[in-house]
N, C-alpha and C. Protein backbone atom coordinates (compact mmCIF):
# COMPACT_ATOMS: atom_id res chain seq x y z
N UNK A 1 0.82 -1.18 0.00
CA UNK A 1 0.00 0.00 0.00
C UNK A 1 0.87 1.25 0.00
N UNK A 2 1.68 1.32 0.89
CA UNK A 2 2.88 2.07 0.52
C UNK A 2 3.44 2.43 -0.55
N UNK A 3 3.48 1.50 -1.36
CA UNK A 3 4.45 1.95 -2.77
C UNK A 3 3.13 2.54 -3.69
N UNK A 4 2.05 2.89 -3.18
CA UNK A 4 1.20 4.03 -4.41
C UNK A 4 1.48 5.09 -4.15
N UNK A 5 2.09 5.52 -3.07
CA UNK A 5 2.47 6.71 -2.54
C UNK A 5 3.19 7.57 -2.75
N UNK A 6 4.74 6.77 -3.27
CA UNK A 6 5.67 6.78 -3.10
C UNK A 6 6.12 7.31 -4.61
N UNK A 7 4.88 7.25 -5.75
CA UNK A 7 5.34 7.30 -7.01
C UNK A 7 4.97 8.84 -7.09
N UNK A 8 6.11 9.35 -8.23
CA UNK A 8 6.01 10.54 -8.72
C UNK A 8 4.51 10.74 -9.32
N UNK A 9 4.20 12.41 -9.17
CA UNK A 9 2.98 12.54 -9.79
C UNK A 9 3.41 13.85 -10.11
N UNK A 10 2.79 13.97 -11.18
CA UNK A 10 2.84 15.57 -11.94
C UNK A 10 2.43 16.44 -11.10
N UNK A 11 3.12 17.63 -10.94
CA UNK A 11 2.61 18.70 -10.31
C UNK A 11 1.58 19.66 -11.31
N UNK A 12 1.00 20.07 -10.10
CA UNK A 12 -0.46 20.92 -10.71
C UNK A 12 0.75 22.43 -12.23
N UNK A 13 1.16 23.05 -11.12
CA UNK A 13 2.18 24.12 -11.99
C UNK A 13 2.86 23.86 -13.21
N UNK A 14 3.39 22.14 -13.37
CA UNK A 14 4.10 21.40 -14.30
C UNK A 14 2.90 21.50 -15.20
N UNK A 15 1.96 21.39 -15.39
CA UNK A 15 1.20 20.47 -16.23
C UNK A 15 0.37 22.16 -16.50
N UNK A 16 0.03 23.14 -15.79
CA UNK A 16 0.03 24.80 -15.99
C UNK A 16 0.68 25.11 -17.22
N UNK A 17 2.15 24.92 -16.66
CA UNK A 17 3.41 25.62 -17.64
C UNK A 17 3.78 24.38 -19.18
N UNK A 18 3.12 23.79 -19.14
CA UNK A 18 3.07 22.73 -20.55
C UNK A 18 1.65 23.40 -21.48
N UNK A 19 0.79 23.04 -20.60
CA UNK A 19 -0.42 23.81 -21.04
C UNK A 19 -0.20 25.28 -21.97
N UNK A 20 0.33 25.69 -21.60
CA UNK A 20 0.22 27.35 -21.37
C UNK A 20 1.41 27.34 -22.80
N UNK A 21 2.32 26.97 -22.68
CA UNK A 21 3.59 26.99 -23.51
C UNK A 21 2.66 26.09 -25.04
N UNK A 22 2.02 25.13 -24.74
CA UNK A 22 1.12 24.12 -25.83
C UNK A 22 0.29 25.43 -26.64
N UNK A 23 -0.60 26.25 -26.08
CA UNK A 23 -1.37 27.48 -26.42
C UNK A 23 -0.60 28.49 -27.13
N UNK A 24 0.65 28.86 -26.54
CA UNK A 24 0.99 29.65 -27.42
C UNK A 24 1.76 29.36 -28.39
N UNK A 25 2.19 27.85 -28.83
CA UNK A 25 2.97 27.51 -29.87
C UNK A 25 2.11 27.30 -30.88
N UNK A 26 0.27 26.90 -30.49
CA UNK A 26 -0.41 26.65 -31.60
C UNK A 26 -0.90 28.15 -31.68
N UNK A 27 -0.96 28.99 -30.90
CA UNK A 27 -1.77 30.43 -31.56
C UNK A 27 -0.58 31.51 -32.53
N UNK A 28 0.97 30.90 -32.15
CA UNK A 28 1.91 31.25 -33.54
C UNK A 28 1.64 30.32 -34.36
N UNK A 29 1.63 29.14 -34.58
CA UNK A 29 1.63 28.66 -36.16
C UNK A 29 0.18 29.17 -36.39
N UNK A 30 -0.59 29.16 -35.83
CA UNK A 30 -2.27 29.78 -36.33
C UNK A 30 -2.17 31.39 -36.79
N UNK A 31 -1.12 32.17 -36.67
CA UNK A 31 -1.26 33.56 -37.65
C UNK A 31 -0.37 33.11 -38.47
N UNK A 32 0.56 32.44 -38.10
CA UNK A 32 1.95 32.12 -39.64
C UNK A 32 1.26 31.39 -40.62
N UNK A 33 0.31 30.02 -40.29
CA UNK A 33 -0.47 29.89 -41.46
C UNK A 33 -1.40 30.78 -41.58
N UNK A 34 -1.78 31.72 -41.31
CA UNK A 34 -2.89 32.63 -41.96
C UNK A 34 -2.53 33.62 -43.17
N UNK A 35 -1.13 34.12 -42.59
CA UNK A 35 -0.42 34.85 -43.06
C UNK A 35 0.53 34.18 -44.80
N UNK A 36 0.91 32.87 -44.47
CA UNK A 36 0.60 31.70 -45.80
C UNK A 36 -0.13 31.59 -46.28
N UNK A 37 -1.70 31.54 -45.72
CA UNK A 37 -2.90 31.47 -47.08
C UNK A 37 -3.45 33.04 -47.75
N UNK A 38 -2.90 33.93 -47.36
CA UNK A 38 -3.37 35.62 -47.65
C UNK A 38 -2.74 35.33 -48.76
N UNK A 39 -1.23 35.18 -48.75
CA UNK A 39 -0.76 35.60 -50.08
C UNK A 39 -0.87 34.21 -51.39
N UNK A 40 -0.93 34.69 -52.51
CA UNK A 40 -1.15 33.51 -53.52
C UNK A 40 -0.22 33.99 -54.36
N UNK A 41 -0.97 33.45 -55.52
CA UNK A 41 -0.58 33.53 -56.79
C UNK A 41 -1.26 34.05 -57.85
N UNK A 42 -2.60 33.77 -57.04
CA UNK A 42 -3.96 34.44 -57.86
C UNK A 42 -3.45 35.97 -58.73
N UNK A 43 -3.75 35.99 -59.61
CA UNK A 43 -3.30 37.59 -60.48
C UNK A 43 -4.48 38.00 -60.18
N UNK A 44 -5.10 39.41 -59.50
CA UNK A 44 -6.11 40.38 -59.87
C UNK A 44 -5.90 41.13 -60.62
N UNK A 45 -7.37 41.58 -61.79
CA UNK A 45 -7.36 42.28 -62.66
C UNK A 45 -8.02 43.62 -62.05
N UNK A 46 -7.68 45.00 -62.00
CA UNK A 46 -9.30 46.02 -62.01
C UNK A 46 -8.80 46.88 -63.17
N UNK A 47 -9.86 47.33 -63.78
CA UNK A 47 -9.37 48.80 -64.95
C UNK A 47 -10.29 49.90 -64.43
N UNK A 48 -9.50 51.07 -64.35
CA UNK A 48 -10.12 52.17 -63.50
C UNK A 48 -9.32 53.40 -63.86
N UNK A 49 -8.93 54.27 -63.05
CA UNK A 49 -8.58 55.40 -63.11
C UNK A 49 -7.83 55.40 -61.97
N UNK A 50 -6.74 56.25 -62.35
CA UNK A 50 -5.54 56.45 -61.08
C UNK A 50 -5.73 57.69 -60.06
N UNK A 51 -5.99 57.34 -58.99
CA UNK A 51 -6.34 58.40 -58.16
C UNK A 51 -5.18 58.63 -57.37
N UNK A 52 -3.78 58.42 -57.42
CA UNK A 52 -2.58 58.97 -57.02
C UNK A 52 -1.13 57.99 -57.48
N UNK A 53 -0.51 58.28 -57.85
CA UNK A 53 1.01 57.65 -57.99
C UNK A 53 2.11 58.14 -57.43
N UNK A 54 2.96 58.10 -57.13
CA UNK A 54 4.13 58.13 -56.76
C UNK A 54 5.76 57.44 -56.88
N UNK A 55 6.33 57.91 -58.04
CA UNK A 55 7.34 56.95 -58.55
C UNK A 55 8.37 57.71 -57.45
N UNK A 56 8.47 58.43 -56.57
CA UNK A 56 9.49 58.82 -56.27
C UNK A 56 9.84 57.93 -54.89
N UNK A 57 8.52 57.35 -54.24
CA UNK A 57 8.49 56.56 -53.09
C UNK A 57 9.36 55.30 -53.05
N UNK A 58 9.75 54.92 -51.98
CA UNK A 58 10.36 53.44 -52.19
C UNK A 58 10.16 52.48 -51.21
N UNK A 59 9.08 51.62 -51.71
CA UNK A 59 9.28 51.20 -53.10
C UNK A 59 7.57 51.90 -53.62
N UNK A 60 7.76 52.35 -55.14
CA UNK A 60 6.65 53.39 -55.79
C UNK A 60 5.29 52.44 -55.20
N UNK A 61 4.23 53.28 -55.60
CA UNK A 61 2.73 53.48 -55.20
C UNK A 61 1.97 53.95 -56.18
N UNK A 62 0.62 52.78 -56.73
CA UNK A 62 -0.24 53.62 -57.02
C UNK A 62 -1.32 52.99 -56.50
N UNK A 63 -2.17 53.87 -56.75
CA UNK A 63 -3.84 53.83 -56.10
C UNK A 63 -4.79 53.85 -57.35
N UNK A 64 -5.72 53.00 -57.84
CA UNK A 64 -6.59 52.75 -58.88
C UNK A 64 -7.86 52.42 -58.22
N UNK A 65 -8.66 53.19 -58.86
CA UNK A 65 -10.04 53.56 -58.29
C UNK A 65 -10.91 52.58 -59.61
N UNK A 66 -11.80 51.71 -59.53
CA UNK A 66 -12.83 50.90 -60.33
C UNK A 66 -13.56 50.99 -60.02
N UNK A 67 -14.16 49.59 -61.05
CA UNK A 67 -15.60 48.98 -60.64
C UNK A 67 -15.10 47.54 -60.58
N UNK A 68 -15.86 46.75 -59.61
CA UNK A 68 -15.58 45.18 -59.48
C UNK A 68 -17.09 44.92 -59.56
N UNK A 69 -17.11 44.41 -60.40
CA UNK A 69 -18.73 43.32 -60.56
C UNK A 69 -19.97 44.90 -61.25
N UNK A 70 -21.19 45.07 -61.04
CA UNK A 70 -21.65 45.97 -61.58
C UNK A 70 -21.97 47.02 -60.98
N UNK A 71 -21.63 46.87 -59.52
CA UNK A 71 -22.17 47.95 -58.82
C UNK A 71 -21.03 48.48 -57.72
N UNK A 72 -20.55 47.51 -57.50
CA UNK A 72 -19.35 47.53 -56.58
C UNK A 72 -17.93 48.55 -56.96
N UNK A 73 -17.56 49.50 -56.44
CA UNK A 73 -16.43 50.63 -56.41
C UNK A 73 -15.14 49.69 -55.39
N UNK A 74 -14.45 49.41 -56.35
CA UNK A 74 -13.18 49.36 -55.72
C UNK A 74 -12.06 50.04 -55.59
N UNK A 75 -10.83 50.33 -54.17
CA UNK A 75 -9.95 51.08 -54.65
C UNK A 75 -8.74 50.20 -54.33
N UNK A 76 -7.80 49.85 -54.99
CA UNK A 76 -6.65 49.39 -54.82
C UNK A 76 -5.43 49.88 -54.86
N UNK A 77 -4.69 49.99 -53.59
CA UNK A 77 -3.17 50.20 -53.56
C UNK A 77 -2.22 49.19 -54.08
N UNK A 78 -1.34 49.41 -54.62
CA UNK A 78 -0.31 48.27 -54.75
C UNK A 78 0.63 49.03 -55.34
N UNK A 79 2.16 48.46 -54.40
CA UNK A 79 3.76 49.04 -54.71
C UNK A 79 4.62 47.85 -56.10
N UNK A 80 5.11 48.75 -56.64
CA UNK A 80 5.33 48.24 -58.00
C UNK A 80 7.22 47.91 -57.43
N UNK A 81 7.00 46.64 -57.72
CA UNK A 81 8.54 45.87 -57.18
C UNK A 81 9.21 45.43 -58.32
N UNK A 82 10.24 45.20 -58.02
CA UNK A 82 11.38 44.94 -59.72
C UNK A 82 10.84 44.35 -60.51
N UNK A 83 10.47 44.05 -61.84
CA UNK A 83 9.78 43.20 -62.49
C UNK A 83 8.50 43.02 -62.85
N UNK A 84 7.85 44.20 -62.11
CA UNK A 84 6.63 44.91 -63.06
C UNK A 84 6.58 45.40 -64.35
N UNK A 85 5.46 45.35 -65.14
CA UNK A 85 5.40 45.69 -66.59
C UNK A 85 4.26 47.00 -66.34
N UNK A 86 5.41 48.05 -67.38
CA UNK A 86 4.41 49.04 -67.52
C UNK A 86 4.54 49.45 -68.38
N UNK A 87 3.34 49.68 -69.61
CA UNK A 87 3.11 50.00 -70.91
C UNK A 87 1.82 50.47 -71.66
N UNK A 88 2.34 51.04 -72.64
CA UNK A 88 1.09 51.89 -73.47
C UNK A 88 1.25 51.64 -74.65
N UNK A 89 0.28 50.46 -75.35
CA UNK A 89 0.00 50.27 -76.35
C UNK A 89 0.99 48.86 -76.50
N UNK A 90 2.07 48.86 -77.01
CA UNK A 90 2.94 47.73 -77.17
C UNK A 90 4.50 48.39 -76.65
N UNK A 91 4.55 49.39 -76.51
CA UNK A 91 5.79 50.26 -75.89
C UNK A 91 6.24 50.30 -74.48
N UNK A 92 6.74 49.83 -74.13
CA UNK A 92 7.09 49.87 -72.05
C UNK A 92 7.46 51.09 -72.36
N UNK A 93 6.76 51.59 -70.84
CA UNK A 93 7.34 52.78 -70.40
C UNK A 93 7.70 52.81 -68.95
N UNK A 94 7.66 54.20 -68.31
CA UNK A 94 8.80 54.39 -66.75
C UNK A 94 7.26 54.91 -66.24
N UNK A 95 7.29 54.15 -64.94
CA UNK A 95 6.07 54.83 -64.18
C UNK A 95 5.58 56.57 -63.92
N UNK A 96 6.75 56.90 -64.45
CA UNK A 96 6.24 58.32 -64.13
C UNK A 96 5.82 59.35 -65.10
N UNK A 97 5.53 58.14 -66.53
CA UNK A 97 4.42 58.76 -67.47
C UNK A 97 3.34 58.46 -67.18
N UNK A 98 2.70 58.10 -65.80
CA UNK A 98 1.41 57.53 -65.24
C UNK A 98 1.27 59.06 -64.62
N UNK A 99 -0.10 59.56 -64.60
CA UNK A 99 -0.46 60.61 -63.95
C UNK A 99 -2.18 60.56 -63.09
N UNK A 100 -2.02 60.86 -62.10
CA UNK A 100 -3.40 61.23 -61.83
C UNK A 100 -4.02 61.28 -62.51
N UNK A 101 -5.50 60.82 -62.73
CA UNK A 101 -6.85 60.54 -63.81
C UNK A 101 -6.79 60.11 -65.11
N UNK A 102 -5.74 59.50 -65.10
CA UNK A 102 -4.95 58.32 -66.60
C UNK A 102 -6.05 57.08 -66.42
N UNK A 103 -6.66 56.27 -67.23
CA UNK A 103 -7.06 55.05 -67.44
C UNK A 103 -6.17 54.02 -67.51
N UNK A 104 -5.78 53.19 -66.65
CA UNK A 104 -5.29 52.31 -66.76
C UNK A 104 -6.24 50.81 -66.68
N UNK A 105 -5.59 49.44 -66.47
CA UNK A 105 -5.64 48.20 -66.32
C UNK A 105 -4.76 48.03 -65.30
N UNK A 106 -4.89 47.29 -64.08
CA UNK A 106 -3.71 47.48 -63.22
C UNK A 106 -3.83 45.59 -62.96
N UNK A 107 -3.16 44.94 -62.77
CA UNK A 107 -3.01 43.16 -62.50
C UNK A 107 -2.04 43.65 -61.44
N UNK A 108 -2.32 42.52 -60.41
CA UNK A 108 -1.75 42.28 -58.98
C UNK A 108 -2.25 41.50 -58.56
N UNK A 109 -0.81 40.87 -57.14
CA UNK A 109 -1.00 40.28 -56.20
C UNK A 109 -1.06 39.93 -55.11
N UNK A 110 -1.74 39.16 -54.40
CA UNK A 110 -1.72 39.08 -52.68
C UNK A 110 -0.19 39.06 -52.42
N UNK A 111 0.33 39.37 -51.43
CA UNK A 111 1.64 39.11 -51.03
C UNK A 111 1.45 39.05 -49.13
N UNK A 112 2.62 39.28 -48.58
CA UNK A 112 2.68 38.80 -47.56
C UNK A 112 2.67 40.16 -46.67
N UNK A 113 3.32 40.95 -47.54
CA UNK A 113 3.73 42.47 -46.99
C UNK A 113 2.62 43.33 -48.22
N UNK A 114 1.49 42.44 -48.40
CA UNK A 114 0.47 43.62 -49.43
C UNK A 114 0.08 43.59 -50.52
N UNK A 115 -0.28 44.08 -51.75
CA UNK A 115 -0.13 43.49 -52.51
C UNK A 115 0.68 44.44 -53.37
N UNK A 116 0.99 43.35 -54.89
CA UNK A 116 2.12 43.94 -55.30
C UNK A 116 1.76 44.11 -56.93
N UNK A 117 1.85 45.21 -57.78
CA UNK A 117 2.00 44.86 -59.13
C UNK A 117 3.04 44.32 -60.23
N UNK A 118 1.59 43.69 -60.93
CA UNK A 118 2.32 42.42 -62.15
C UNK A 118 2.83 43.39 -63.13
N UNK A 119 1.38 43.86 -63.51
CA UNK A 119 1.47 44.88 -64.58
C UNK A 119 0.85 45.98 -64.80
N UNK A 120 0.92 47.50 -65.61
CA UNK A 120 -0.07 48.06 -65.77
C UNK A 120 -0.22 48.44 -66.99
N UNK A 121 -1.39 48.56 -67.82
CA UNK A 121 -1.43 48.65 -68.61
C UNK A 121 -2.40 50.59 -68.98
N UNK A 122 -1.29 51.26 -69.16
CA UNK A 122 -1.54 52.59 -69.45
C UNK A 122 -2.91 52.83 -70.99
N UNK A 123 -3.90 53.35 -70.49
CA UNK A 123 -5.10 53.23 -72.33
C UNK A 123 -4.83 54.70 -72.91
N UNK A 124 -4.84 54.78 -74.19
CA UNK A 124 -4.32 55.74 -74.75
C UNK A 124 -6.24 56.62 -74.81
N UNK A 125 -6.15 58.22 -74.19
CA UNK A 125 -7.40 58.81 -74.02
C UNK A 125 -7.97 59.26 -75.57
């Protein structure tokens, strides 16, 4: 009868501080995968009008004001990173023939830090 006694048993605090340490290792991988499924690969399309640019920023900025679906006003930011395409007609050009109330096509993507542009496509008025 003695020797049930005698055996180690978890302390209340031990089994606290496992607990507790268990919670917060799954509530970091639970934003790191969240933060993994935000960004894709998916390309978004909107064609709209540029309601501000900035090639001088780093890294540059523009803002394109639409329509998504038939009723819906969208506005999208997105910073243009090495390897963006920007052009008018079949000609690349330098972002800073983009001006306030220009028609563009703008393609982008989710990223991790935002989203980012593919391409834009400048429409001749």
């Amino acid at each position: 009868m003695r020797s049930e006694f005698n055996q180690p048993r978890p302390s209340l605090l031990g089994v606290l501080v496992i607990g507790a340490a268990l919670c917060v290792a799954l509530a970091g991988l639970g934003s790191f995968l969240t933060s993994v499924y935000a960004a894709s690969n998916t390309v978004h399309e909107i064609k709209g009008t540029v309601e501000a640019v900035n090639p001088t920023d780093d890294p540059p900025v523009i803002v394109v004001r639409g329509q998504h679906g038939a009723n819906e006003e969208t506005v999208v930011g997105a910073v243009l990173k090495q390897g963006a395409t920007i052009v008018r007609g079949k000609k690349r050009i330098g972002l800073d023939r983009i001006h306030a109330g220009d028609k563009v096509t703008l393609k982008y993507v989710k990223t991790r830090d935002g989203l980012a542009v593919r391409s834009i496509v400048l429409h001749r008025n």
